[in-house]
N, C-alpha and C. Protein backbone atom coordinates (compact mmCIF):
# COMPACT_ATOMS: atom_id res chain seq x y z
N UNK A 1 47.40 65.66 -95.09
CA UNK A 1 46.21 65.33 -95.84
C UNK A 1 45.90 66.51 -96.76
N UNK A 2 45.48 66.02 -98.25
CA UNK A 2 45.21 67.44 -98.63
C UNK A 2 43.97 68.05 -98.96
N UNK A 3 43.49 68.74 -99.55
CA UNK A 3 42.47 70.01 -99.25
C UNK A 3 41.46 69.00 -99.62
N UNK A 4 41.74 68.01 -100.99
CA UNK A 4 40.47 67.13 -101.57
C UNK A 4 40.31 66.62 -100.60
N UNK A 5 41.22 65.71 -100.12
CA UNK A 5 40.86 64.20 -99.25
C UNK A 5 40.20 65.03 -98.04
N UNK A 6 40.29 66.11 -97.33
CA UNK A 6 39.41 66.62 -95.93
C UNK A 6 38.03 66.70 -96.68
N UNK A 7 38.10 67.25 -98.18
CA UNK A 7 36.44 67.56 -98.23
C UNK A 7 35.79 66.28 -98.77
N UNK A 8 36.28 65.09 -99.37
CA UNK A 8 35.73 63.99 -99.67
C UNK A 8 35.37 62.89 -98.25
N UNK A 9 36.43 63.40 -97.28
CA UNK A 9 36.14 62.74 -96.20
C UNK A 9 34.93 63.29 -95.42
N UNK A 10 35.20 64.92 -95.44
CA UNK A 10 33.76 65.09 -94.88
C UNK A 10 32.84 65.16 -95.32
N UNK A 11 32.79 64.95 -96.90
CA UNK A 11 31.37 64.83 -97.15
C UNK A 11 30.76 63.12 -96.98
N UNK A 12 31.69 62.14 -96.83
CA UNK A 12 31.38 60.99 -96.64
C UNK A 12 30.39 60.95 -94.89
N UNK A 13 31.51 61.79 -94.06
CA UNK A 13 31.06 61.81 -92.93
C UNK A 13 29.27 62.30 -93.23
N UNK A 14 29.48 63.59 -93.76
CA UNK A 14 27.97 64.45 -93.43
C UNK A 14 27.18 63.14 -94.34
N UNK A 15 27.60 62.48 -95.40
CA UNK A 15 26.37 61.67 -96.08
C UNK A 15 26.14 60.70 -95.19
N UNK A 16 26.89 60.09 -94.10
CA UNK A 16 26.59 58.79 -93.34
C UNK A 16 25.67 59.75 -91.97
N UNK A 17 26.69 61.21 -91.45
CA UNK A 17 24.93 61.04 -90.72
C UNK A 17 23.76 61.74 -91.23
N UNK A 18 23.65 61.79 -92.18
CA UNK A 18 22.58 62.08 -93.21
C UNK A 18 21.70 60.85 -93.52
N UNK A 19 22.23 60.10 -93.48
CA UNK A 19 21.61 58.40 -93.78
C UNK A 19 21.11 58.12 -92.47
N UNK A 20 22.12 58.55 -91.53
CA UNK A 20 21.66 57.59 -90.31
C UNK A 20 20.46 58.12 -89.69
N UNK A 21 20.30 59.88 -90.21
CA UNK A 21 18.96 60.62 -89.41
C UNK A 21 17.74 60.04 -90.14
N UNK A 22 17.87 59.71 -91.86
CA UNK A 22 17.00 59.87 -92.52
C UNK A 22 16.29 58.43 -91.68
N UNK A 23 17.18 57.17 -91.52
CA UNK A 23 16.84 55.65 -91.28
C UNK A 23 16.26 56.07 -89.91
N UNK A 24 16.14 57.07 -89.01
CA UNK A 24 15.87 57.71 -87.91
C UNK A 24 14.24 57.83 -88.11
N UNK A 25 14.04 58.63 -88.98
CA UNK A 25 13.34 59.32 -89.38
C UNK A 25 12.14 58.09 -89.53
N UNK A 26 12.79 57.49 -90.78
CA UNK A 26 11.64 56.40 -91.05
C UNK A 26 11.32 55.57 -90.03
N UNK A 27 12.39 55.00 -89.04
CA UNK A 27 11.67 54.42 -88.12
C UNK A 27 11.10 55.18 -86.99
N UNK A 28 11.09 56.45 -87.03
CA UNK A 28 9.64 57.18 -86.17
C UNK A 28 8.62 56.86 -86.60
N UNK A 29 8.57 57.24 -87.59
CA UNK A 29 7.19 57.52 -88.58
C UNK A 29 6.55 55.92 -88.69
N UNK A 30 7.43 55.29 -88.23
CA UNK A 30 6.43 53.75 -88.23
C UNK A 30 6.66 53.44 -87.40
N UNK A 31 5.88 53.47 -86.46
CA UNK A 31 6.11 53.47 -85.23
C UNK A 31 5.13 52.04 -85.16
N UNK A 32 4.13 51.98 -85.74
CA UNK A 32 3.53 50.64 -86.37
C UNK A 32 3.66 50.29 -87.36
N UNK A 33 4.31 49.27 -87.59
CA UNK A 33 4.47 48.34 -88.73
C UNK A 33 4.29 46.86 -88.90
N UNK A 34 2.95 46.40 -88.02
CA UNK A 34 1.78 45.38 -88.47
C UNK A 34 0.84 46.25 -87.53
N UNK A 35 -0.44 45.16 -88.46
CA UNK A 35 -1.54 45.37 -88.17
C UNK A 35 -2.11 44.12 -87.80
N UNK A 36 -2.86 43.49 -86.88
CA UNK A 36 -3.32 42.11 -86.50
C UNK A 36 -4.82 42.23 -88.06
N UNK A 37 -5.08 41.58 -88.61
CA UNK A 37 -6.39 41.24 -89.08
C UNK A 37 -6.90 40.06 -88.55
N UNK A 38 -8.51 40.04 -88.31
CA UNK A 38 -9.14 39.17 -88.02
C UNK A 38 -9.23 38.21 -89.59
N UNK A 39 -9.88 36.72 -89.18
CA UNK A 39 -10.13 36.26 -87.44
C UNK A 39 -9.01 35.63 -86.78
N UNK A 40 -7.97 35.61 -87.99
CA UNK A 40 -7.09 34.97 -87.09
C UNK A 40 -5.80 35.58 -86.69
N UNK A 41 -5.78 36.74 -86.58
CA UNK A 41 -4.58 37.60 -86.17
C UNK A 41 -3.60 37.99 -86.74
N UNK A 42 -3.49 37.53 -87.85
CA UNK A 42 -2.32 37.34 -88.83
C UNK A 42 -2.19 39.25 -88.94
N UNK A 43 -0.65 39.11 -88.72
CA UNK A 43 0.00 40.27 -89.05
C UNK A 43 -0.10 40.60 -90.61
N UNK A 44 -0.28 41.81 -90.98
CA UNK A 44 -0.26 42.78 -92.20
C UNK A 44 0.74 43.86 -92.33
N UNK A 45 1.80 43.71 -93.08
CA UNK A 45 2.74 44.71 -92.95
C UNK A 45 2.17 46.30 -93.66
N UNK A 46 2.02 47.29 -92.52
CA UNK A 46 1.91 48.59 -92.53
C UNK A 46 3.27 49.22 -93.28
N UNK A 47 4.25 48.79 -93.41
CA UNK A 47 5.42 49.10 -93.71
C UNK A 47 5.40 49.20 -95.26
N UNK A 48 4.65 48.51 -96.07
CA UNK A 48 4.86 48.21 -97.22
C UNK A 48 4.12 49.30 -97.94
N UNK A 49 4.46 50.20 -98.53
CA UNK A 49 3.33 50.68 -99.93
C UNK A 49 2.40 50.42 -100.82
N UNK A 50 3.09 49.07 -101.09
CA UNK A 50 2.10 47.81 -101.73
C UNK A 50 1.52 47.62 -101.03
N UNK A 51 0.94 47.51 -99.82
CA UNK A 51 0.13 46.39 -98.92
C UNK A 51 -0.29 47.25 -98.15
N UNK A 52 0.05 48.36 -97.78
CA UNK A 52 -0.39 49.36 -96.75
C UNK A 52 -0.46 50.72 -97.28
N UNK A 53 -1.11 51.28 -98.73
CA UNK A 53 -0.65 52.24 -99.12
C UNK A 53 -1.02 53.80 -98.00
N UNK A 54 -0.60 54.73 -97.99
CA UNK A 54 -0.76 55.98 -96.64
C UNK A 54 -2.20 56.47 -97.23
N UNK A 55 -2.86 56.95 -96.20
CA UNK A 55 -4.15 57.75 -96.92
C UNK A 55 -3.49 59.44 -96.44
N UNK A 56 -3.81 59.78 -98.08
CA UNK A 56 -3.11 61.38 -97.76
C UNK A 56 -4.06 61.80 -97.10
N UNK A 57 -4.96 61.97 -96.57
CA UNK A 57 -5.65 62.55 -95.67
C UNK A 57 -5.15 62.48 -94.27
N UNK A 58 -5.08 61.09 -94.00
CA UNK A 58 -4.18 60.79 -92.14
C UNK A 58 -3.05 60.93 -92.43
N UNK A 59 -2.56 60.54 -93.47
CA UNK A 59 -0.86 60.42 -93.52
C UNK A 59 -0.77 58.95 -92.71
N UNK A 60 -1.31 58.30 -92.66
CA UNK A 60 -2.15 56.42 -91.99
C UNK A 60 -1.74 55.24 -93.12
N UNK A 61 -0.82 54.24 -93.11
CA UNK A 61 -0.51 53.69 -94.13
C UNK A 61 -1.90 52.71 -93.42
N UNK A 62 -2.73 51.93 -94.61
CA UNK A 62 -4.01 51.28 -94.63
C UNK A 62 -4.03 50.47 -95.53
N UNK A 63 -4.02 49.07 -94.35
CA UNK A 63 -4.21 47.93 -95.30
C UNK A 63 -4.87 48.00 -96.14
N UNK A 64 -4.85 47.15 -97.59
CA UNK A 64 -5.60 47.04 -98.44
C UNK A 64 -6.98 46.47 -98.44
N UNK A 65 -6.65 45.07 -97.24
CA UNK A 65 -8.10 44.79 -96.83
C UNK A 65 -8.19 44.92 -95.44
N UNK A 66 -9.62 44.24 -94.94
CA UNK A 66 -9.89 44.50 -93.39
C UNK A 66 -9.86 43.20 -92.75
N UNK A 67 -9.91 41.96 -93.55
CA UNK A 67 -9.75 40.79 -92.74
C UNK A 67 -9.38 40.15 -93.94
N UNK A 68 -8.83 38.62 -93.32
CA UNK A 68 -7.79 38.04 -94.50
C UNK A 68 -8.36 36.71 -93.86
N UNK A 69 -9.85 35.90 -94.22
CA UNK A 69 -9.99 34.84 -94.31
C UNK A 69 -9.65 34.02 -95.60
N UNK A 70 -10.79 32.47 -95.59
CA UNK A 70 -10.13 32.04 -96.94
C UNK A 70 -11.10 32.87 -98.13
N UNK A 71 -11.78 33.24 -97.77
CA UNK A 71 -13.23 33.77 -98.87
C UNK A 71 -12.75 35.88 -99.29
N UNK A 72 -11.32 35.55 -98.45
CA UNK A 72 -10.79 37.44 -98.99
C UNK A 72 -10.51 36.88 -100.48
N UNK A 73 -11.07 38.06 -101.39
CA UNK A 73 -10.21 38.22 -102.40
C UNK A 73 -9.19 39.30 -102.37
N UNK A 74 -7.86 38.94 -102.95
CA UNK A 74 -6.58 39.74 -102.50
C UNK A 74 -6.66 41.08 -103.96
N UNK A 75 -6.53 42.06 -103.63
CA UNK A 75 -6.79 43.30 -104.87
C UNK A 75 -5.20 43.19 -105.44
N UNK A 76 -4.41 42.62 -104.72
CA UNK A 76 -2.97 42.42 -105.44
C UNK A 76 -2.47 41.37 -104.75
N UNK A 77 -1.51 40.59 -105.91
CA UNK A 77 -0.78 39.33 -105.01
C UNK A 77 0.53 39.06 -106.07
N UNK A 78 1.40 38.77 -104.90
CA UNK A 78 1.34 38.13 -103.71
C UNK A 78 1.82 39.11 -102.34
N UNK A 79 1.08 38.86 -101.32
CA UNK A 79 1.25 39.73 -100.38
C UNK A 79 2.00 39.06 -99.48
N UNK A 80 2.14 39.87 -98.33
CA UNK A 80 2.76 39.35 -97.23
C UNK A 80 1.85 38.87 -96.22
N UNK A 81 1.67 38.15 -95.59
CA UNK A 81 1.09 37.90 -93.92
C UNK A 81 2.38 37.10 -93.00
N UNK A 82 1.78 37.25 -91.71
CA UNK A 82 3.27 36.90 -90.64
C UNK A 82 2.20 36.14 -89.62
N UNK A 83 2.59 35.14 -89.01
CA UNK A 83 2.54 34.66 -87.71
C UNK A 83 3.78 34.79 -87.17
N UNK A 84 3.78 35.57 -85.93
CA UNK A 84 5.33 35.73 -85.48
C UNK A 84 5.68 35.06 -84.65
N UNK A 85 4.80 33.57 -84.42
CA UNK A 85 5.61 32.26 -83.81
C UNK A 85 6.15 31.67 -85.02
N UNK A 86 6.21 32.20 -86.17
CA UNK A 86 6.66 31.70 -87.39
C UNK A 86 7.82 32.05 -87.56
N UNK A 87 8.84 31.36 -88.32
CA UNK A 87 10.24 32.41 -89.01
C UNK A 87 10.41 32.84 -90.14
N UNK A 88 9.22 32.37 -90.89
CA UNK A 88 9.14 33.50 -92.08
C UNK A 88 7.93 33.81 -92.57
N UNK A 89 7.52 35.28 -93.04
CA UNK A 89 6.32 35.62 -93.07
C UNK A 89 5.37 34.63 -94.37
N UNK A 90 4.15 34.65 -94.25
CA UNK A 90 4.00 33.53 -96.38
C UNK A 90 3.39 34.55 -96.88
N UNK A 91 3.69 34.32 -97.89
CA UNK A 91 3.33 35.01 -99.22
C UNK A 91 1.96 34.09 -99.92
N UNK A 92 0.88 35.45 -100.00
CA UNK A 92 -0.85 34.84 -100.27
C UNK A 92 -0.90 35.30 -101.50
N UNK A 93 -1.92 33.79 -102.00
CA UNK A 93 -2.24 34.28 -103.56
C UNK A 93 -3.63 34.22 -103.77
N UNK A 94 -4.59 34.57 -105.03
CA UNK A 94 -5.49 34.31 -105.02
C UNK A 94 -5.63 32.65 -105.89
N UNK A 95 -6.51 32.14 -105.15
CA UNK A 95 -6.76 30.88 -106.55
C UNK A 95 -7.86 31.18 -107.20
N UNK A 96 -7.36 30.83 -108.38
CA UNK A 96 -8.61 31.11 -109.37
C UNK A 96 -10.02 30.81 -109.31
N UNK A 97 -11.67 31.91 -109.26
CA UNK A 97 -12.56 31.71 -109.06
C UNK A 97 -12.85 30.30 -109.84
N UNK A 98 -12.55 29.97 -110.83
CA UNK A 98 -12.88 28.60 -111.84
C UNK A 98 -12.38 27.26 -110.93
N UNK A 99 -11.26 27.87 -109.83
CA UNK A 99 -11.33 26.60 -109.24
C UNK A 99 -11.51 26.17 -107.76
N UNK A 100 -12.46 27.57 -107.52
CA UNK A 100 -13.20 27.33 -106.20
C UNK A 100 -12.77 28.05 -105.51
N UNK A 101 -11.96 29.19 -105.95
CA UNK A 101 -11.59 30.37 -105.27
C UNK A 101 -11.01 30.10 -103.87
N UNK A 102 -10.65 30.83 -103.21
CA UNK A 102 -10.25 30.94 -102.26
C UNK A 102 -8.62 31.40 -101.80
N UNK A 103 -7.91 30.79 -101.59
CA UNK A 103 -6.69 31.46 -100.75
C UNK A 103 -5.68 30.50 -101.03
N UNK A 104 -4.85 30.74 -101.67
CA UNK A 104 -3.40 29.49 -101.02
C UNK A 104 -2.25 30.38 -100.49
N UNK A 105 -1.07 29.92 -99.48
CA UNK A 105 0.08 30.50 -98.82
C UNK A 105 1.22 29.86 -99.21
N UNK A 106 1.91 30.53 -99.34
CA UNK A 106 3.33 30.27 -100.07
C UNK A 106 4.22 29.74 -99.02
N UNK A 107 4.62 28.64 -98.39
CA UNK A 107 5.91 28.87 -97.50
C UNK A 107 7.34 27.73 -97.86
N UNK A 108 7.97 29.04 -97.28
CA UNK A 108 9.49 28.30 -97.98
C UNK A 108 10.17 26.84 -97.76
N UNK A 109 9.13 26.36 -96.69
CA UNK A 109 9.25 24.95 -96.60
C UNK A 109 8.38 24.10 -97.18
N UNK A 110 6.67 24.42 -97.37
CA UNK A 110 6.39 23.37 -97.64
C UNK A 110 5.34 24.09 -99.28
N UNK A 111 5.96 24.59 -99.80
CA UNK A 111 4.98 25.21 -100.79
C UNK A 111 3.88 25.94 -100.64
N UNK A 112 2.89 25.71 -101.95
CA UNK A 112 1.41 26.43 -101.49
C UNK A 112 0.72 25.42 -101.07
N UNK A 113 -0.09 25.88 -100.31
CA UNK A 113 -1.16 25.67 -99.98
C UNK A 113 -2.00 25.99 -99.19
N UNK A 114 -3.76 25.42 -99.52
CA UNK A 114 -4.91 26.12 -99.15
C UNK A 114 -4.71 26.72 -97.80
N UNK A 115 -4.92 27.93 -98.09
CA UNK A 115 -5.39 29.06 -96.83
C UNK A 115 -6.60 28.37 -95.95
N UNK A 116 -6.15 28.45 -94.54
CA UNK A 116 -5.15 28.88 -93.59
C UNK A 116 -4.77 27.87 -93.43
N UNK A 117 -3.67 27.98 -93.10
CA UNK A 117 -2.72 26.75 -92.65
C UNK A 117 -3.53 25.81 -91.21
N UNK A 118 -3.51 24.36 -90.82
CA UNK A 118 -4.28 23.83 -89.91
C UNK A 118 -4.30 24.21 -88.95
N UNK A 119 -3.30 24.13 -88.33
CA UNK A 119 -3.19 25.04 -87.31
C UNK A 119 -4.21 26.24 -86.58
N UNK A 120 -4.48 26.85 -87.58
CA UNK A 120 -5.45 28.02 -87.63
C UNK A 120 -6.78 27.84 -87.36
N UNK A 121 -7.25 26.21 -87.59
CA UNK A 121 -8.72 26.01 -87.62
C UNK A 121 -8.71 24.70 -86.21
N UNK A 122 -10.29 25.08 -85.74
CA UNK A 122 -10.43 24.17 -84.94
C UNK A 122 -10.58 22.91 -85.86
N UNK A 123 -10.30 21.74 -85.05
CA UNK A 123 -10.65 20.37 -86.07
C UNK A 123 -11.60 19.97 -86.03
N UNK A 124 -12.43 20.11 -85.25
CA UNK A 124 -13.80 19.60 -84.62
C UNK A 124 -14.84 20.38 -85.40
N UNK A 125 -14.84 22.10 -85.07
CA UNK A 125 -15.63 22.70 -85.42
C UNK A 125 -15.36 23.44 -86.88
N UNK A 126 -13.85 23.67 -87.15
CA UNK A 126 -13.40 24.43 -88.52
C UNK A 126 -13.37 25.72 -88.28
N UNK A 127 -13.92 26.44 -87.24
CA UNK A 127 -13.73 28.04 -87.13
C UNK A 127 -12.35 28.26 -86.70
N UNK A 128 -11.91 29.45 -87.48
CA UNK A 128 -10.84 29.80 -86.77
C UNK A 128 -10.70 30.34 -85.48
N UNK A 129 -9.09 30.21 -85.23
CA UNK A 129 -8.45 30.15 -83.95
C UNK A 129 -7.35 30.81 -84.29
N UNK A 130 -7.84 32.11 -83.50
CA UNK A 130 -6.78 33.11 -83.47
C UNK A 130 -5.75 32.80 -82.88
N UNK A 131 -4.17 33.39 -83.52
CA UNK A 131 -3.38 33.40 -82.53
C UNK A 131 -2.88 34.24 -81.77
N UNK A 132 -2.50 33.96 -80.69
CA UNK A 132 -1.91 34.97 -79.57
C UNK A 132 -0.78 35.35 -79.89
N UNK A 133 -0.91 36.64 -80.15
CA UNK A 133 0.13 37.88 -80.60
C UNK A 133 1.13 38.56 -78.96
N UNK A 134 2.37 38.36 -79.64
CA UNK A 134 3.32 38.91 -78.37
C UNK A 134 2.83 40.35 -78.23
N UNK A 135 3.10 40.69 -76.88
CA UNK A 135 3.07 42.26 -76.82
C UNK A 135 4.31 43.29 -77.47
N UNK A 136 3.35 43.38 -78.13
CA UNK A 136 4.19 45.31 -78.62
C UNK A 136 4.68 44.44 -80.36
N UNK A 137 3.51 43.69 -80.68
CA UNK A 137 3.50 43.02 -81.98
C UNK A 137 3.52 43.84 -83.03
N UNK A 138 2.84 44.97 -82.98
CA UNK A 138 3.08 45.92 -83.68
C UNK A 138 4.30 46.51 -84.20
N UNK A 139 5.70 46.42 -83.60
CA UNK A 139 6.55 47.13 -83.40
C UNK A 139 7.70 46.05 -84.10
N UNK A 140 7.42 45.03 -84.26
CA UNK A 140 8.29 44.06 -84.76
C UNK A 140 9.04 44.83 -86.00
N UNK A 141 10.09 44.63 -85.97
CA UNK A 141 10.51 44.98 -87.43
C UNK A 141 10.18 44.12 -88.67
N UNK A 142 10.55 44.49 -89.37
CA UNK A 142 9.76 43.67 -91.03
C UNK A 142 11.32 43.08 -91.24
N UNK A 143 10.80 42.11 -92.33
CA UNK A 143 11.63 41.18 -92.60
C UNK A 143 12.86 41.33 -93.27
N UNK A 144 14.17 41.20 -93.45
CA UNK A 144 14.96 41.68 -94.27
C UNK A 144 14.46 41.47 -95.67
N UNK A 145 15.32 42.20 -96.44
CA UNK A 145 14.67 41.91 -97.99
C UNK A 145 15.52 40.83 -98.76
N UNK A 146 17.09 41.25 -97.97
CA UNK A 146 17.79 40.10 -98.17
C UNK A 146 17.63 38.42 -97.57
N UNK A 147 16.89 38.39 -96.31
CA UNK A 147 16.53 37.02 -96.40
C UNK A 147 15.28 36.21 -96.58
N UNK A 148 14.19 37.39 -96.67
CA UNK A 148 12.91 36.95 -96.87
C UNK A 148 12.88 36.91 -98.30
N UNK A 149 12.92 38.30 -99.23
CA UNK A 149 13.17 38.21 -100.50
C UNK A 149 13.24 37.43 -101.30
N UNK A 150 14.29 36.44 -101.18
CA UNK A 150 15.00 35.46 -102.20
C UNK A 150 13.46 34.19 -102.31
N UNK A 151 12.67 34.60 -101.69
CA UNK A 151 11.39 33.31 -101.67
C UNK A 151 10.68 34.09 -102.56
N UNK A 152 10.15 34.76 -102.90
CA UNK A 152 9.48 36.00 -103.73
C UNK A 152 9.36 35.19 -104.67
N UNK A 153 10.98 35.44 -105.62
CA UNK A 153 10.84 35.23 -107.06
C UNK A 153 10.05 33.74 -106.92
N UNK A 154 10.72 32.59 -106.41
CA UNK A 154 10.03 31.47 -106.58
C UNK A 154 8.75 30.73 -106.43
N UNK A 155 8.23 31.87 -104.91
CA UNK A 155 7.17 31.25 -105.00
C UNK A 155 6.15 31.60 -106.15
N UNK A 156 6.50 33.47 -106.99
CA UNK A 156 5.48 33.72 -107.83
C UNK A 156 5.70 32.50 -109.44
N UNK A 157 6.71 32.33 -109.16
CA UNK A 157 7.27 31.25 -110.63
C UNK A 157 6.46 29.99 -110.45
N UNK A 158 6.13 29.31 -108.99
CA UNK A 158 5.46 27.90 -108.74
C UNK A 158 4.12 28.39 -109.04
N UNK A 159 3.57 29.53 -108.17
CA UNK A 159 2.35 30.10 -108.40
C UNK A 159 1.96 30.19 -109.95
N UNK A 160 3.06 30.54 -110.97
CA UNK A 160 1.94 30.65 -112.41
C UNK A 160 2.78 29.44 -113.03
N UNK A 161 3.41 28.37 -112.36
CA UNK A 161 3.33 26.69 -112.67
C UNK A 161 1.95 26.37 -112.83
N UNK A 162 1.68 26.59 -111.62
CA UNK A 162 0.56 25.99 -110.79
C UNK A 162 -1.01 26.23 -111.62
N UNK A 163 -1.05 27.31 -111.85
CA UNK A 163 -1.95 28.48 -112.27
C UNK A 163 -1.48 29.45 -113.48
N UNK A 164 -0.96 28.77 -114.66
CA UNK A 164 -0.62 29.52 -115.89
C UNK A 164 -1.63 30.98 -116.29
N UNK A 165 -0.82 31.96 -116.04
CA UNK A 165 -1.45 33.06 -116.53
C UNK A 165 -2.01 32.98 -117.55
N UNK A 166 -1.69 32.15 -118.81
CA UNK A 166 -2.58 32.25 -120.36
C UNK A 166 -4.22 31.75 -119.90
N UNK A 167 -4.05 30.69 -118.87
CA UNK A 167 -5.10 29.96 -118.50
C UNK A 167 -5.94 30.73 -117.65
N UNK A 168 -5.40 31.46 -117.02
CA UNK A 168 -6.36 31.73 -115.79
C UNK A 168 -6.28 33.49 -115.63
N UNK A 169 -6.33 34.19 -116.89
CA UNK A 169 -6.46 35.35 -117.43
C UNK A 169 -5.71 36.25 -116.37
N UNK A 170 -4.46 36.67 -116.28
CA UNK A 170 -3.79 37.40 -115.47
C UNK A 170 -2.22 37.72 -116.16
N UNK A 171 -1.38 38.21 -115.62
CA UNK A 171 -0.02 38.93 -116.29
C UNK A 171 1.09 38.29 -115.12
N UNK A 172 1.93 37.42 -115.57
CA UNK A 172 3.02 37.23 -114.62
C UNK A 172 3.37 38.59 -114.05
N UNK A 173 3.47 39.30 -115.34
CA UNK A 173 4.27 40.86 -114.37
C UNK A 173 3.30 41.55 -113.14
N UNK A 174 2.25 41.15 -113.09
CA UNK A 174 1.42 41.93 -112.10
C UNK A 174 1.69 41.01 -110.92
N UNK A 175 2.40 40.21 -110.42
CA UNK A 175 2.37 39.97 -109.49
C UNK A 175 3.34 40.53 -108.98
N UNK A 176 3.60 40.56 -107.66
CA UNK A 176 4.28 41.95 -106.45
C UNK A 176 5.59 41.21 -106.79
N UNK A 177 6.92 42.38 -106.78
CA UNK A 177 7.84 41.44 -106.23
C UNK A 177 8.67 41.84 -105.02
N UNK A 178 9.86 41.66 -105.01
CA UNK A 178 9.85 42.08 -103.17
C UNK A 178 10.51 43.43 -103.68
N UNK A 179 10.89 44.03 -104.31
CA UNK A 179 11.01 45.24 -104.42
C UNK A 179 10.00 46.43 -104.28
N UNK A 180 8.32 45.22 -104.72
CA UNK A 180 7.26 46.76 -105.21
C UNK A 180 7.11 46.13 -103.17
N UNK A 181 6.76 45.05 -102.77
CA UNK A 181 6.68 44.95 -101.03
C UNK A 181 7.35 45.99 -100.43
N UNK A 182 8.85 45.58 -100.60
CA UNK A 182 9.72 46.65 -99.99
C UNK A 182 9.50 48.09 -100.20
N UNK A 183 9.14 48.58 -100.96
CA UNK A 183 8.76 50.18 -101.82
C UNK A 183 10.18 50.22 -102.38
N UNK A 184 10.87 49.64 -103.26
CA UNK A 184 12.24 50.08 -103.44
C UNK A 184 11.95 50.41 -104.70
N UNK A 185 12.58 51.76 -105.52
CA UNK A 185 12.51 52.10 -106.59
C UNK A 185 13.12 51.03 -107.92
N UNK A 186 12.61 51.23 -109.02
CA UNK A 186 12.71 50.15 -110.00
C UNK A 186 14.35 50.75 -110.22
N UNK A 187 14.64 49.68 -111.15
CA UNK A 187 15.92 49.65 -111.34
C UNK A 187 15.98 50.02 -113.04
C-alpha cells in the first residue's frame, strides 16, 4: 500500500469517528426531544430550531408556543406536532383570521383539516381529550427527514391551493420547509 492510500485511508477512518462522536454528541445534548403541550398532549419537537429555538441563557431549546389548541395562533407554519399512536407526525397551519381562524393539520392520508382531529374531542361535551403518552415519550427519536419530509413540500403547495398567498396576505416562501424543521443548512 502506498504512503497516499495509508493517509487517505486514515483520514477517512479519523473523519468517520469524528462523525460518529459528533452524532454522539448531539444525541446527548437532546436528551429531550418532545415536549407534551396541553390540552391535548400533542408532542412538540424540541429537536427542531424552527420550532424549538435554544434560549442562550439555559442553553433550553423552547417551544415557540405553550399550548397548541384550535384558538393557538402559530408565529410560523407549517410546524410539526406528533401523536405517537400515530405514524406520522401532521404538519399545522394557520387558517386565515377572514375565515374564522383557527387551526387546520396536514396528514398524508387524509389532507387538511380543521384542528384537532375527532378523536381529540369529547362528542358529547367537545372538550378535549388528552392522549396518553408512552413512557419515556420524550426520548422518541424524530422523524426521518427522508420519510417524513417528502409530505412537506406538498402539503405547503395544497395549503396555498387552498389559501392563495395573493389572497390571504402571506409569502409562499415563508412557510417552513423540512430543511428549516430539520435545521439543515441551505443549499
Amino acid at each position: 500500500m502506498t504512503l497516499e492510500k495509508k493517509f487517505f485511508r486514515s483520514g477517512l477512518i479519523s473523519l468517520a469517528i469524528l462523525t460518529g462522536l459528533m452524532i454522539m454528541g448531539i444525541s446527548l445534548s437532546h436528551a429531550q426531544y418532545w415536549q407534551a403541550l396541553p390540552p391535548y398532549n400533542i408532542l412538540w419537537p424540541l429537536w427542531s430550531p424552527a420550532l424549538s429555538p435554544v434560549d442562550p441563557v439555559t442553553g433550553i431549546s423552547v417551544p415557540l408556543i405553550n399550548e397548541l389548541s384550535n384558538d393557538t395562533i402559530l408565529p410560523v407554519q407549517s410546524v410539526m406536532a406528533w401523536d405517537p399512536a400515530q405514524q406520522f407526525p401532521w404538519l399545522l397551519y394557520n387558517i386565515p383570521s377572514v375565515l374564522g381562524g383557527g387551526l387546520s393539520y396536514f396528514s398524508p392520508y387524509y389532507g387538511h383539516n380543521p384542528w384537532p382531529p375527532s378523536y381529540l374531542t369529547d362528542p358529547v361535551s367537545g372538550s378535549p381529550v388528552p392522549i396518553t403518552l408512552p413512557l419515556g415519550f420524550e426520548s422518541l427519536p424524530p422523524p426521518g427527514i427522508s420519510e417524513f419530509g417528502r409530505f412537506y413540500n406538498p402539503a405547503n403547495i395544497i395549503y396555498a391551493i387552498l389559501y392563495p398567498p395573493s389572497q390571504f396576505n402571506y409569502s409562499f416562501t415563508s412557510l417552513l420547509t423540512p430543511a428549516d424543521v430539520w435545521g439543515l443548512p441551505t443549499l
